[in-house]
PDB file of N, CA and C in Angstrom:
ATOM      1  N   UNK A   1     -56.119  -1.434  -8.175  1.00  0.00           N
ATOM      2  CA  UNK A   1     -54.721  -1.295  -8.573  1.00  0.00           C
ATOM      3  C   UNK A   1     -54.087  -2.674  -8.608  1.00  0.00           C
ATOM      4  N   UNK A   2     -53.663  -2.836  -9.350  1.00  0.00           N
ATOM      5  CA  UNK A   2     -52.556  -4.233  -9.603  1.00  0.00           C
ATOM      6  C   UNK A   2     -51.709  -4.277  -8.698  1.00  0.00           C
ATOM      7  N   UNK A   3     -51.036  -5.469  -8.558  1.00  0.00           N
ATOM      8  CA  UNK A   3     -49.961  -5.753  -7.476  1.00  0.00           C
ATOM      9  C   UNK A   3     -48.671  -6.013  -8.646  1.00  0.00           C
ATOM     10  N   UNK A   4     -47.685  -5.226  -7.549  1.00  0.00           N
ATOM     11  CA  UNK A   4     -46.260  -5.648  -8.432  1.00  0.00           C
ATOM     12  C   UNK A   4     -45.473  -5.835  -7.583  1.00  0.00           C
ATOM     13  N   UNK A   5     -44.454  -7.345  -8.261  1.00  0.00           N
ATOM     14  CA  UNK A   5     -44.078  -7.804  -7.495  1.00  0.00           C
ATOM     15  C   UNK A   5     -42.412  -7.617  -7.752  1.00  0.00           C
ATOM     16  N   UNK A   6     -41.834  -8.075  -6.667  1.00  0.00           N
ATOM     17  CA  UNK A   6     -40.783  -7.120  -6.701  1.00  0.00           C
ATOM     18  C   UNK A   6     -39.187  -7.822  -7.028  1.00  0.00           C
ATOM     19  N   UNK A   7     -39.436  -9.612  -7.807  1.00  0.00           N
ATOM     20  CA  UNK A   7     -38.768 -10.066  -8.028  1.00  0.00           C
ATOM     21  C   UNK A   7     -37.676  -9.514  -8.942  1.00  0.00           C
ATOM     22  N   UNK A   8     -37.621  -8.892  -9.928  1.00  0.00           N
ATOM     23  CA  UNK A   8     -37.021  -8.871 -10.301  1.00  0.00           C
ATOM     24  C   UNK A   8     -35.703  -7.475 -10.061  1.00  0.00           C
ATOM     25  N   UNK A   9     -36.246  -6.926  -9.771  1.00  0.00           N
ATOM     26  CA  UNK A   9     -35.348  -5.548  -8.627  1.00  0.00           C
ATOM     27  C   UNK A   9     -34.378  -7.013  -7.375  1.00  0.00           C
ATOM     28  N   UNK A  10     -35.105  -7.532  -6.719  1.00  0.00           N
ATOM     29  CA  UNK A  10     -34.605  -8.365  -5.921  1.00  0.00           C
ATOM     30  C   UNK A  10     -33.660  -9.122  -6.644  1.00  0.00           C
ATOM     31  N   UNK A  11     -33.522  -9.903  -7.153  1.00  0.00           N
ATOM     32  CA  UNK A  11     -32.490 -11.075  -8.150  1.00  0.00           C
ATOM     33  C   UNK A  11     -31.264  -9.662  -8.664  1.00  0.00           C
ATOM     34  N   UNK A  12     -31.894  -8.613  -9.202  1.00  0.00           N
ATOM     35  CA  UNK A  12     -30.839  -7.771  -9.482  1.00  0.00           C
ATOM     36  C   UNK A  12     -29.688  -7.437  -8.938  1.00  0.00           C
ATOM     37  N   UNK A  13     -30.439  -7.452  -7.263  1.00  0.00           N
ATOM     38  CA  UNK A  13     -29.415  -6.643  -6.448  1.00  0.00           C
ATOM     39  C   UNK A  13     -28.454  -7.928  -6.175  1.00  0.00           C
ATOM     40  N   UNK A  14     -29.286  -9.332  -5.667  1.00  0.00           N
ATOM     41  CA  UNK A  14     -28.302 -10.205  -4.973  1.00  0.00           C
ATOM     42  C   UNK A  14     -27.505 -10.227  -6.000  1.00  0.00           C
ATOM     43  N   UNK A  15     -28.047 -10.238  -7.328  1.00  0.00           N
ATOM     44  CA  UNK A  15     -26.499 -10.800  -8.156  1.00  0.00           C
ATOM     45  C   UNK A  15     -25.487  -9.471  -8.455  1.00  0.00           C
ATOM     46  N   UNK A  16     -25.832  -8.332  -8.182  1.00  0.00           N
ATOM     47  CA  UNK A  16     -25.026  -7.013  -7.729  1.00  0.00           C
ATOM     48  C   UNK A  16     -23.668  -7.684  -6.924  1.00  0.00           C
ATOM     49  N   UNK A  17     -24.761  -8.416  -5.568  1.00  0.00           N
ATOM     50  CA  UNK A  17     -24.051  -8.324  -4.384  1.00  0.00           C
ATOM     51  C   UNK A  17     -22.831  -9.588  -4.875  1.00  0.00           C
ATOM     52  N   UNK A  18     -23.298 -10.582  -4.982  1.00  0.00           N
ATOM     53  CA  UNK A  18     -22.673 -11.725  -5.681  1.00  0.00           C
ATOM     54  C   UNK A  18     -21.265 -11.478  -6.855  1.00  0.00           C
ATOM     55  N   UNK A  19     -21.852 -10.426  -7.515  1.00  0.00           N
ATOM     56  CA  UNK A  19     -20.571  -9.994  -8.282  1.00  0.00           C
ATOM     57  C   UNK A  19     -19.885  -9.601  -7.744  1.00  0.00           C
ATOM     58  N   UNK A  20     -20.114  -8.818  -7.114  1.00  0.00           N
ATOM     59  CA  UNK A  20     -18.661  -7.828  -5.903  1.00  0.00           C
ATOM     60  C   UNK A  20     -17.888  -8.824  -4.926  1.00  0.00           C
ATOM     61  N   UNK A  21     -18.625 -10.206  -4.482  1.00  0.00           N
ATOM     62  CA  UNK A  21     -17.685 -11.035  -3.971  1.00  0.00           C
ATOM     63  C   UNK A  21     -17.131 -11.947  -4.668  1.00  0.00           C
ATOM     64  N   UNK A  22     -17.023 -11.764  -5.933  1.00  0.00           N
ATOM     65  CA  UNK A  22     -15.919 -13.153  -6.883  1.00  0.00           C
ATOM     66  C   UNK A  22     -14.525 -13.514  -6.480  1.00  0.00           C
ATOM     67  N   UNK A  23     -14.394 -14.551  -6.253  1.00  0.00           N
ATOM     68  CA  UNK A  23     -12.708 -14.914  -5.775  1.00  0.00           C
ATOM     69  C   UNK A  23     -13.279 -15.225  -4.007  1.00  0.00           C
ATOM     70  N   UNK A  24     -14.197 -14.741  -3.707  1.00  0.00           N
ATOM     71  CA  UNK A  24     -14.196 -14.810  -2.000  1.00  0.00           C
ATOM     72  C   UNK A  24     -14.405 -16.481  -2.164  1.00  0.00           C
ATOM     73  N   UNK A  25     -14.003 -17.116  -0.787  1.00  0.00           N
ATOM     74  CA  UNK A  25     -14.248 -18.190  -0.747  1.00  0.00           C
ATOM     75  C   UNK A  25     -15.307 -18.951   0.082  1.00  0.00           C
ATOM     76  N   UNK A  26     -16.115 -20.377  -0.192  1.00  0.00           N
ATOM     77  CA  UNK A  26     -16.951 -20.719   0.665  1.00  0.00           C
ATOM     78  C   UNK A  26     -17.953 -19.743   0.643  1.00  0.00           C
ATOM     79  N   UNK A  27     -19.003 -19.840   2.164  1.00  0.00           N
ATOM     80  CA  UNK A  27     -20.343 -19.348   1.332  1.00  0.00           C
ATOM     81  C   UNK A  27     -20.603 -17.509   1.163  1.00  0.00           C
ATOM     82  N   UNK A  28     -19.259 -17.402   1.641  1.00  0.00           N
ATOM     83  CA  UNK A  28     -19.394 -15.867   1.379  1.00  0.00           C
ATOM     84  C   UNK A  28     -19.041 -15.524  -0.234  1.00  0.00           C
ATOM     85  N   UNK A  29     -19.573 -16.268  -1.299  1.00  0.00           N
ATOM     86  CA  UNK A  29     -18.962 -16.022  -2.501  1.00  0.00           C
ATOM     87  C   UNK A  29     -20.370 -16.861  -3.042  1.00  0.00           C
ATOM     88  N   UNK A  30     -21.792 -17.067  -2.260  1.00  0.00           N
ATOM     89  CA  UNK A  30     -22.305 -17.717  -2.451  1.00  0.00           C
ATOM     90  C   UNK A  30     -24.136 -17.586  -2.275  1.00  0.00           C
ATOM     91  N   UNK A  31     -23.785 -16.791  -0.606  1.00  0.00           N
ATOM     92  CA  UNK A  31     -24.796 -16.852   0.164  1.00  0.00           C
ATOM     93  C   UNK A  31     -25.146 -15.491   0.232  1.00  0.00           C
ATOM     94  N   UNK A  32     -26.199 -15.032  -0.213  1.00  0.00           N
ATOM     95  CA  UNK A  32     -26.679 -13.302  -0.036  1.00  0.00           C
ATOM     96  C   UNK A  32     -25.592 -12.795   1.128  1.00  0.00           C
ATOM     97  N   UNK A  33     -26.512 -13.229   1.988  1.00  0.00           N
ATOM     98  CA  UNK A  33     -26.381 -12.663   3.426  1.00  0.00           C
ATOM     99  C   UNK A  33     -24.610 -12.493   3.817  1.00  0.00           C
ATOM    100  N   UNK A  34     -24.492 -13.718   3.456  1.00  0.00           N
ATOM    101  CA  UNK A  34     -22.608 -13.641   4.409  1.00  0.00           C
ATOM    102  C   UNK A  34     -22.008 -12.989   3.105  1.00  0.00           C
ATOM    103  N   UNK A  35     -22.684 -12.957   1.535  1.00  0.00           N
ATOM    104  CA  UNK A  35     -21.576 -12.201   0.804  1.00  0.00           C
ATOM    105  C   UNK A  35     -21.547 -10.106   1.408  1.00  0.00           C
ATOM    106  N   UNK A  36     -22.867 -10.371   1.890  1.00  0.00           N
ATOM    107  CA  UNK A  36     -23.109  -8.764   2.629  1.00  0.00           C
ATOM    108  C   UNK A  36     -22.353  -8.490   3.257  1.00  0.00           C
ATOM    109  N   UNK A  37     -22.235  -9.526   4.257  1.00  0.00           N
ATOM    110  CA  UNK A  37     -21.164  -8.882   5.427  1.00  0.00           C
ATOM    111  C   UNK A  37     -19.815  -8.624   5.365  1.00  0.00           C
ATOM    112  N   UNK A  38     -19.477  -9.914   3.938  1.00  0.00           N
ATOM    113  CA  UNK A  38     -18.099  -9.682   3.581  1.00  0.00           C
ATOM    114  C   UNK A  38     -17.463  -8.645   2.804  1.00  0.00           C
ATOM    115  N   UNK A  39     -18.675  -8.097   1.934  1.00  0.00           N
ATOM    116  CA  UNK A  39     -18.302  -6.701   1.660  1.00  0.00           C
ATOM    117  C   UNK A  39     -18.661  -5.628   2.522  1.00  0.00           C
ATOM    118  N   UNK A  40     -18.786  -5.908   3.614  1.00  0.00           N
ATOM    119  CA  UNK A  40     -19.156  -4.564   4.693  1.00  0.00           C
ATOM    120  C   UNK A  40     -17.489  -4.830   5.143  1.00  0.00           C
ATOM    121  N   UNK A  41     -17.112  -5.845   5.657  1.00  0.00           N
ATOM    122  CA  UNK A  41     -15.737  -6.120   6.430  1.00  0.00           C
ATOM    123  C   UNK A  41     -14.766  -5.566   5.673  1.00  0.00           C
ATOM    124  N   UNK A  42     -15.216  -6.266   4.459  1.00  0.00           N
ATOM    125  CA  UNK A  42     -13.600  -5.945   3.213  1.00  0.00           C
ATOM    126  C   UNK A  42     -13.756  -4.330   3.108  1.00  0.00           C
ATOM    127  N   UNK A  43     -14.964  -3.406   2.940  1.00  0.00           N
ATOM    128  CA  UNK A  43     -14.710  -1.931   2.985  1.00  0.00           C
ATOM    129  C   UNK A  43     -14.270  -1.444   3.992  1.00  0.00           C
ATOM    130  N   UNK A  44     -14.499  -2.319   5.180  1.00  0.00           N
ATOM    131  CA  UNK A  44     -14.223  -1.231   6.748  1.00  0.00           C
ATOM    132  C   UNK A  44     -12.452  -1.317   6.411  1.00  0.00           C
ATOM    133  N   UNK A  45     -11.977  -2.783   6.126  1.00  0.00           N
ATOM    134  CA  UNK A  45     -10.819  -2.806   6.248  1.00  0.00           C
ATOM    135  C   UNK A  45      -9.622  -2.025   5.202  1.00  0.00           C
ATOM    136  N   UNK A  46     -10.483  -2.065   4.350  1.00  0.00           N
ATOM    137  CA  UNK A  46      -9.239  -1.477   3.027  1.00  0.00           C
ATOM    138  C   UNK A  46      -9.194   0.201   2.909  1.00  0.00           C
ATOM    139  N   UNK A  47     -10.089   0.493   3.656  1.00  0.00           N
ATOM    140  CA  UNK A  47      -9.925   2.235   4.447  1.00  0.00           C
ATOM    141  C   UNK A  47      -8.467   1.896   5.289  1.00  0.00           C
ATOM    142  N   UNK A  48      -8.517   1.409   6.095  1.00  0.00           N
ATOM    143  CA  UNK A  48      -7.732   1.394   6.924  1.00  0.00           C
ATOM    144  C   UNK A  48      -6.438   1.205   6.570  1.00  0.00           C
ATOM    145  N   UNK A  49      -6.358   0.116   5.649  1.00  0.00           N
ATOM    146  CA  UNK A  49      -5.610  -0.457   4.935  1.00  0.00           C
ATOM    147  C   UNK A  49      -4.727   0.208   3.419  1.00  0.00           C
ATOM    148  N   UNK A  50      -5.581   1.231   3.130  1.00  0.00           N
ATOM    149  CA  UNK A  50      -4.837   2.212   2.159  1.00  0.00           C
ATOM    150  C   UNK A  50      -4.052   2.882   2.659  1.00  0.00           C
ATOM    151  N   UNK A  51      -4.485   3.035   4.363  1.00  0.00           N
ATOM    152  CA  UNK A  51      -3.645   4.197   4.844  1.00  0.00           C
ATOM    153  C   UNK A  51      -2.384   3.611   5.210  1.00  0.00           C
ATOM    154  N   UNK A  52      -2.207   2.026   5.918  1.00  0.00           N
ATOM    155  CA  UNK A  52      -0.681   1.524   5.982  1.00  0.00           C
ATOM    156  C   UNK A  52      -0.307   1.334   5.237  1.00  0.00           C
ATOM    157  N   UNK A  53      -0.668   1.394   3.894  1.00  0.00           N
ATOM    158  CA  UNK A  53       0.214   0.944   2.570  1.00  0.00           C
ATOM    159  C   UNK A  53       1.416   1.595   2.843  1.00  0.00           C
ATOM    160  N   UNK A  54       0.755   3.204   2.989  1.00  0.00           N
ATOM    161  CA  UNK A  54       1.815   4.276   3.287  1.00  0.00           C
ATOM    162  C   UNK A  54       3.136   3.826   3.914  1.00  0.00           C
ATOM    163  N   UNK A  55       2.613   4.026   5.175  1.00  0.00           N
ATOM    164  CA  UNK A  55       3.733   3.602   6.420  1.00  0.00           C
ATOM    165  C   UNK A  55       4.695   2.050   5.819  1.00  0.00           C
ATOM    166  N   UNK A  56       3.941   1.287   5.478  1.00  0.00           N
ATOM    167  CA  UNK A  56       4.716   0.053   4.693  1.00  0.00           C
ATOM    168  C   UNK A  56       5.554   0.449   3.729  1.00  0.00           C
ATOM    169  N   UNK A  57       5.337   1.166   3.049  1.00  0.00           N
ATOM    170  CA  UNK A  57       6.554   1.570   1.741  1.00  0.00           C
ATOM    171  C   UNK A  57       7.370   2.437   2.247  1.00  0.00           C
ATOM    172  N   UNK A  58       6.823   3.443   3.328  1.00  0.00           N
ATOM    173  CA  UNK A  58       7.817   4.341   3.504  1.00  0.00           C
ATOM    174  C   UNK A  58       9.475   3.504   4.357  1.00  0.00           C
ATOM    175  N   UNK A  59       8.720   2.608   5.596  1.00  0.00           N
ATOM    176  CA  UNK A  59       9.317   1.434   6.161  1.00  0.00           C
ATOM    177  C   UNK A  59      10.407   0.609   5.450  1.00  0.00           C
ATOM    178  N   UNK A  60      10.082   0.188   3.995  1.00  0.00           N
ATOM    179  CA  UNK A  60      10.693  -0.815   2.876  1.00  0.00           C
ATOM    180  C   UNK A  60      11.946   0.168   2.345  1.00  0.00           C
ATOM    181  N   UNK A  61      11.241   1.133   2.148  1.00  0.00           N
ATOM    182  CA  UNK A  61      12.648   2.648   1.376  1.00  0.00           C
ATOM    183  C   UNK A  61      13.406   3.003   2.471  1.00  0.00           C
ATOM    184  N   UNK A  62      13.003   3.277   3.746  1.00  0.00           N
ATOM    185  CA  UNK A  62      14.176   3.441   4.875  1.00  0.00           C
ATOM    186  C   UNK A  62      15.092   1.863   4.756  1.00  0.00           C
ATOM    187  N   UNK A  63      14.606   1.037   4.923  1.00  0.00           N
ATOM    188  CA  UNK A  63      15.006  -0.747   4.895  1.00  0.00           C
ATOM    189  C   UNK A  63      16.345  -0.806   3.923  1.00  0.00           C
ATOM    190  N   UNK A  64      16.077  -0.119   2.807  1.00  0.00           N
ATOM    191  CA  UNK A  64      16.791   0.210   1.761  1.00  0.00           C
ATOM    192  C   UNK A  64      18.008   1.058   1.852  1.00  0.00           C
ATOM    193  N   UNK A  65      17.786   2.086   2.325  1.00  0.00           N
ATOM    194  CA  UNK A  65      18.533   2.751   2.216  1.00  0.00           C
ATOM    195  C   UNK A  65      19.725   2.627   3.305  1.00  0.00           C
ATOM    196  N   UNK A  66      19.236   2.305   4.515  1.00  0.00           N
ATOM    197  CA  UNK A  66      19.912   2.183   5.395  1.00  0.00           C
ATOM    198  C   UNK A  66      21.076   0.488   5.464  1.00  0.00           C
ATOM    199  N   UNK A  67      20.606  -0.314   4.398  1.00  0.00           N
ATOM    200  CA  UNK A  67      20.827  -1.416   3.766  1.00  0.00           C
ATOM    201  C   UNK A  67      22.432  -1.011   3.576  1.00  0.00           C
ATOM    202  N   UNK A  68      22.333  -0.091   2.179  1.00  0.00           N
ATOM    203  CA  UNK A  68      23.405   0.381   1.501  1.00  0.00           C
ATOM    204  C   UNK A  68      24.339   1.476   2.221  1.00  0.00           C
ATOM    205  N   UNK A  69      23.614   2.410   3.461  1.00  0.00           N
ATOM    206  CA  UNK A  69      24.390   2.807   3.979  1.00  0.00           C
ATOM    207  C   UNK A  69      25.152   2.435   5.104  1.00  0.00           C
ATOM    208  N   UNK A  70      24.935   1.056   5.531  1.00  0.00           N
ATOM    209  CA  UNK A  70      25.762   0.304   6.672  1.00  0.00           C
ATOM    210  C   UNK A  70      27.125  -0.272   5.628  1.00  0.00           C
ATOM    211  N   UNK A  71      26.862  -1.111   4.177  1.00  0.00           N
ATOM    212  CA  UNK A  71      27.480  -1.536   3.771  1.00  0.00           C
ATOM    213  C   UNK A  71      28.587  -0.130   3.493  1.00  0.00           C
ATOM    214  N   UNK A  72      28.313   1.442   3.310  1.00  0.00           N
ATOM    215  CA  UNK A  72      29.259   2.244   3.384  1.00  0.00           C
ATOM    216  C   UNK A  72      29.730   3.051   4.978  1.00  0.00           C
ATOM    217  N   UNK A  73      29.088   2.305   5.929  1.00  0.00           N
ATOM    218  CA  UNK A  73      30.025   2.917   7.196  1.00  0.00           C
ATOM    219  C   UNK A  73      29.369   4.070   7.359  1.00  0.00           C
ATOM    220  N   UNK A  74      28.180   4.208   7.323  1.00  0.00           N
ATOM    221  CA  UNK A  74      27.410   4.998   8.091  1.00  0.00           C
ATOM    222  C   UNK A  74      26.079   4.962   8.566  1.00  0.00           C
ATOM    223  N   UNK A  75      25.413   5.389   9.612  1.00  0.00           N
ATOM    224  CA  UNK A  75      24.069   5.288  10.118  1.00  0.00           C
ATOM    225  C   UNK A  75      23.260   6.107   9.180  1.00  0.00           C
ATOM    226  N   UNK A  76      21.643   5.497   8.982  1.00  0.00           N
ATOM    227  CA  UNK A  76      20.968   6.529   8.740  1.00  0.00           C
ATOM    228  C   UNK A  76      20.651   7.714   8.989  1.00  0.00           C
ATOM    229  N   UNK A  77      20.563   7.368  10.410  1.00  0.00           N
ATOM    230  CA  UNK A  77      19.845   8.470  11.095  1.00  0.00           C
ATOM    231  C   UNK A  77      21.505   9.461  10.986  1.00  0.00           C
ATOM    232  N   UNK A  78      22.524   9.542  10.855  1.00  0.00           N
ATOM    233  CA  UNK A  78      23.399  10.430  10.566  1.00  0.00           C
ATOM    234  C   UNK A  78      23.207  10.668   9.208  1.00  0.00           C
ATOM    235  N   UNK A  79      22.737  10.399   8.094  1.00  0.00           N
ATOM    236  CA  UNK A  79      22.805  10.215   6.740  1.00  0.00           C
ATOM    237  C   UNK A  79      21.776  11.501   6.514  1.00  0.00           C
ATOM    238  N   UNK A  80      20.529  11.100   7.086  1.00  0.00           N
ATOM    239  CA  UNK A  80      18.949  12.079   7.357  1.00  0.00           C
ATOM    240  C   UNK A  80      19.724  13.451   7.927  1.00  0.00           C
ATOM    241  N   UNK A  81      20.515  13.432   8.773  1.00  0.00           N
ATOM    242  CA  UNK A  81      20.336  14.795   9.640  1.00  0.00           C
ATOM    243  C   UNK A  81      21.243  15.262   8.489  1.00  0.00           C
ATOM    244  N   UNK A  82      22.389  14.804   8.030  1.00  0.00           N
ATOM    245  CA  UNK A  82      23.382  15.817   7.050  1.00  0.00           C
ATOM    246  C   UNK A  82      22.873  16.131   5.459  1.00  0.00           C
ATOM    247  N   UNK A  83      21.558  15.594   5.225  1.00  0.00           N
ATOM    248  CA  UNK A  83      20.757  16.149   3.883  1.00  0.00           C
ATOM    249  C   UNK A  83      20.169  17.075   5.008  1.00  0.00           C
ATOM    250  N   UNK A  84      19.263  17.167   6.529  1.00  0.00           N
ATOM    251  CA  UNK A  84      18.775  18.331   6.494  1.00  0.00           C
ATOM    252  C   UNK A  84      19.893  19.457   6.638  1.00  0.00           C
ATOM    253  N   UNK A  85      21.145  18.981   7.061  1.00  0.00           N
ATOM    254  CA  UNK A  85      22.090  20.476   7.033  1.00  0.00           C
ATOM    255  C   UNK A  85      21.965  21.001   5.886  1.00  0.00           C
ATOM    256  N   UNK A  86      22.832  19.995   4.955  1.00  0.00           N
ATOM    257  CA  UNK A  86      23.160  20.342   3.491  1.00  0.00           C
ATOM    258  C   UNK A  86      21.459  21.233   2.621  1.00  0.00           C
ATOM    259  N   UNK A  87      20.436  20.559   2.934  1.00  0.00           N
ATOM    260  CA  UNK A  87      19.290  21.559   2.035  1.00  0.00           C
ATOM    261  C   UNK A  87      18.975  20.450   1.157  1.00  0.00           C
ATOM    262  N   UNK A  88      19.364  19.367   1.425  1.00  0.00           N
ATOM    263  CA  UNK A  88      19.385  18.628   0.256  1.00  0.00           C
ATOM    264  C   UNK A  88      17.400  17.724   0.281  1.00  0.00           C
ATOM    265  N   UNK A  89      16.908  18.369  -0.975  1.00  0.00           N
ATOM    266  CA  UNK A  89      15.344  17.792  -1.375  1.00  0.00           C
ATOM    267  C   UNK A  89      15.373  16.591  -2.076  1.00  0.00           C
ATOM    268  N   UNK A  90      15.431  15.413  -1.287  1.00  0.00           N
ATOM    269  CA  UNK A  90      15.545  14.317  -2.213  1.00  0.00           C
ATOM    270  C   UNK A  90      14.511  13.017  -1.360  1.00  0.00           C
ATOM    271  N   UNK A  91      13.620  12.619  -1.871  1.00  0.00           N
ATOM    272  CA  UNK A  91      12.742  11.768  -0.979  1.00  0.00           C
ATOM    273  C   UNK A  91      13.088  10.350  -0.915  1.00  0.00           C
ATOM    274  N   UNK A  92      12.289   9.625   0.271  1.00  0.00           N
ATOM    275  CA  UNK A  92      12.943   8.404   0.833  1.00  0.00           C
ATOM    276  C   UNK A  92      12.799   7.315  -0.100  1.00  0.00           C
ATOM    277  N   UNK A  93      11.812   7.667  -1.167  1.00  0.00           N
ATOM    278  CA  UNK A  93      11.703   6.483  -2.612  1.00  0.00           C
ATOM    279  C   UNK A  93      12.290   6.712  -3.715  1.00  0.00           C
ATOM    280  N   UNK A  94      13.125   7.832  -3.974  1.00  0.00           N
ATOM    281  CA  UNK A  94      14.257   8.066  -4.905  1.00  0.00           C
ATOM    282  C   UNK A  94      15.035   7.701  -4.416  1.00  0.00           C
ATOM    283  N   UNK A  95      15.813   8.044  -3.136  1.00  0.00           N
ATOM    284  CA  UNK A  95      16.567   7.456  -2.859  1.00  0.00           C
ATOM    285  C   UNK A  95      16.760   5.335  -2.898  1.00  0.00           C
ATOM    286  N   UNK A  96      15.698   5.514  -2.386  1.00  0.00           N
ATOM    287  CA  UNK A  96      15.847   3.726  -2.149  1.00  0.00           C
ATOM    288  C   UNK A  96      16.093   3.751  -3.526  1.00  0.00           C
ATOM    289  N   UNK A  97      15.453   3.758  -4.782  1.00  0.00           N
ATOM    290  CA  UNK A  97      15.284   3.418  -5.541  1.00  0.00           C
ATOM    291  C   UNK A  97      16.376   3.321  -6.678  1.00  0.00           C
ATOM    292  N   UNK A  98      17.121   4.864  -5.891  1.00  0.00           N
ATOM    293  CA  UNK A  98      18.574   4.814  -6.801  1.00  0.00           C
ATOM    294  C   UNK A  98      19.563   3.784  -5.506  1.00  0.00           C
ATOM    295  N   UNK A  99      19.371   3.576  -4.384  1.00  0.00           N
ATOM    296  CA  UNK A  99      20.251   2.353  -3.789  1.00  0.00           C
ATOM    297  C   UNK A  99      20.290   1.240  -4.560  1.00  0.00           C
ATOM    298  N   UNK A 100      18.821   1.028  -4.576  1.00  0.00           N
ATOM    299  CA  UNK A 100      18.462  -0.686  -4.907  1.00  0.00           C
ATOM    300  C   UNK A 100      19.139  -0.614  -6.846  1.00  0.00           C
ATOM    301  N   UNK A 101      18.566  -0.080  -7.589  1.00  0.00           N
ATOM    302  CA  UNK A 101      18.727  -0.313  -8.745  1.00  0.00           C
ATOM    303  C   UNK A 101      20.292   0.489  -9.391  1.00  0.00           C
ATOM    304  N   UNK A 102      20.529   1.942  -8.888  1.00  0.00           N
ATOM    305  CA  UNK A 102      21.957   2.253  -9.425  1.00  0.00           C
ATOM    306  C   UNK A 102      22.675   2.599  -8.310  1.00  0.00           C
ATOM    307  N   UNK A 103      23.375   1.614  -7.842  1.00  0.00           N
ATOM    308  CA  UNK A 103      24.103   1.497  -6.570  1.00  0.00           C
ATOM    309  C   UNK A 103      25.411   2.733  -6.851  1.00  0.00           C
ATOM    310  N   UNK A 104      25.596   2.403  -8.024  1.00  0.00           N
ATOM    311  CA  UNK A 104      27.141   3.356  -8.487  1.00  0.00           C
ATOM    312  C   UNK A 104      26.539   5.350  -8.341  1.00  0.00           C
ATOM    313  N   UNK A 105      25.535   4.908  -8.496  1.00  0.00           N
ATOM    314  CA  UNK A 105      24.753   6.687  -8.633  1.00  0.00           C
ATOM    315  C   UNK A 105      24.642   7.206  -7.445  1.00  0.00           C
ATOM    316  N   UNK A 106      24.166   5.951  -6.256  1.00  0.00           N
ATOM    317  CA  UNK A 106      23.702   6.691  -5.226  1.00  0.00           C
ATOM    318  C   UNK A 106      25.074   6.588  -4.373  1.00  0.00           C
ATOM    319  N   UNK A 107      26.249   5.888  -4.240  1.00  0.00           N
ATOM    320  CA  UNK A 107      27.828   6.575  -3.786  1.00  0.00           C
ATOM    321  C   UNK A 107      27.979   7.648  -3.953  1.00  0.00           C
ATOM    322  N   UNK A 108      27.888   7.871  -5.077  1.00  0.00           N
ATOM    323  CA  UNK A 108      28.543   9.199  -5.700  1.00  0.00           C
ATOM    324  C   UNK A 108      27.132  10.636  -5.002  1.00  0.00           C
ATOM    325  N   UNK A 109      25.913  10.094  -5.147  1.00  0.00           N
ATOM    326  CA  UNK A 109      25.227  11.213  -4.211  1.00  0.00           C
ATOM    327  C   UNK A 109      25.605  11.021  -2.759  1.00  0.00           C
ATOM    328  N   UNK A 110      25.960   9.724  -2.103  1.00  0.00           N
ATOM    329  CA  UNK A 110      26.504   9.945  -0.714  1.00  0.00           C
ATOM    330  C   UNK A 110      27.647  10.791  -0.267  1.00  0.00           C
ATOM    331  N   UNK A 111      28.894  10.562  -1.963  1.00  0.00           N
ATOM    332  CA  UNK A 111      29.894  11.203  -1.579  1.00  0.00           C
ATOM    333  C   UNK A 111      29.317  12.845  -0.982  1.00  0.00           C
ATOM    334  N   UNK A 112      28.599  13.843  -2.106  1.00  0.00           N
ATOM    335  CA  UNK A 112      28.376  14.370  -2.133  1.00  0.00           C
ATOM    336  C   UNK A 112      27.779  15.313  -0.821  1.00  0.00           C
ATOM    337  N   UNK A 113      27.013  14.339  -0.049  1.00  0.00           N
ATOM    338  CA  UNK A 113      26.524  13.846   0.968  1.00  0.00           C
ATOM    339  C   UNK A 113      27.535  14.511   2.443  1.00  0.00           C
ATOM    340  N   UNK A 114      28.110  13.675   2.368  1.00  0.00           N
ATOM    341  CA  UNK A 114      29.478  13.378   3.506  1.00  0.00           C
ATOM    342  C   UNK A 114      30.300  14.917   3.313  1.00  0.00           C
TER     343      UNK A 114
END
């Protein structure tokens, strides 16, 4: 039986691996081995990391809102409890979103509000 050798499966993969680290810097953008580990690190982390995106935006839209409702003389956390009296279905990134961009829109839903 012939021998086969297994270069070229091999060169395939490192430059697999090599593509997936472009932009990395130094020899992890370079070196088999450390580009391995850096895509083992960068996957462990961006699991993790999809999930605070969450908590970060939700954080930025409270930031917001509570922004525009000091400048009208009231607390959030009073703002939150009188949409849950009222019934009112309106989420924390519409809202920011009508603070930040139509300031005149979201008064007039505070009036509403109050």
């Amino acid at each position: 039986m012939s021998r086969v050798k297994g270069g070229v499966q091999a060169n395939k993969r490192r430059k697999n691996i090599l593509d997936e680290v472009k932009g990395y810097r130094f020899a992890r953008s370079k070196k088999t081995r450390a580009a391995r580990e850096a895509i083992f690190h960068a996957n462990l982390h961006s699991f993790a990391h999809r999930k605070d995106k969450k908590n970060d935006f939700r954080r930025l839209w409270i930031t917001r809102i509570n922004a525009v409702l000091k400048a009208n003389g009231m607390k959030y956390s009073q703002f939150i409890k009188q949409l849950a009296d009222k019934e009112v279905k309106v989420d924390r990134k519409i809202m920011a979103t009508m603070a930040k961009d139509r300031p005149a829109a979201f008064n007039r839903f505070l009036e509403t509000v109050k």
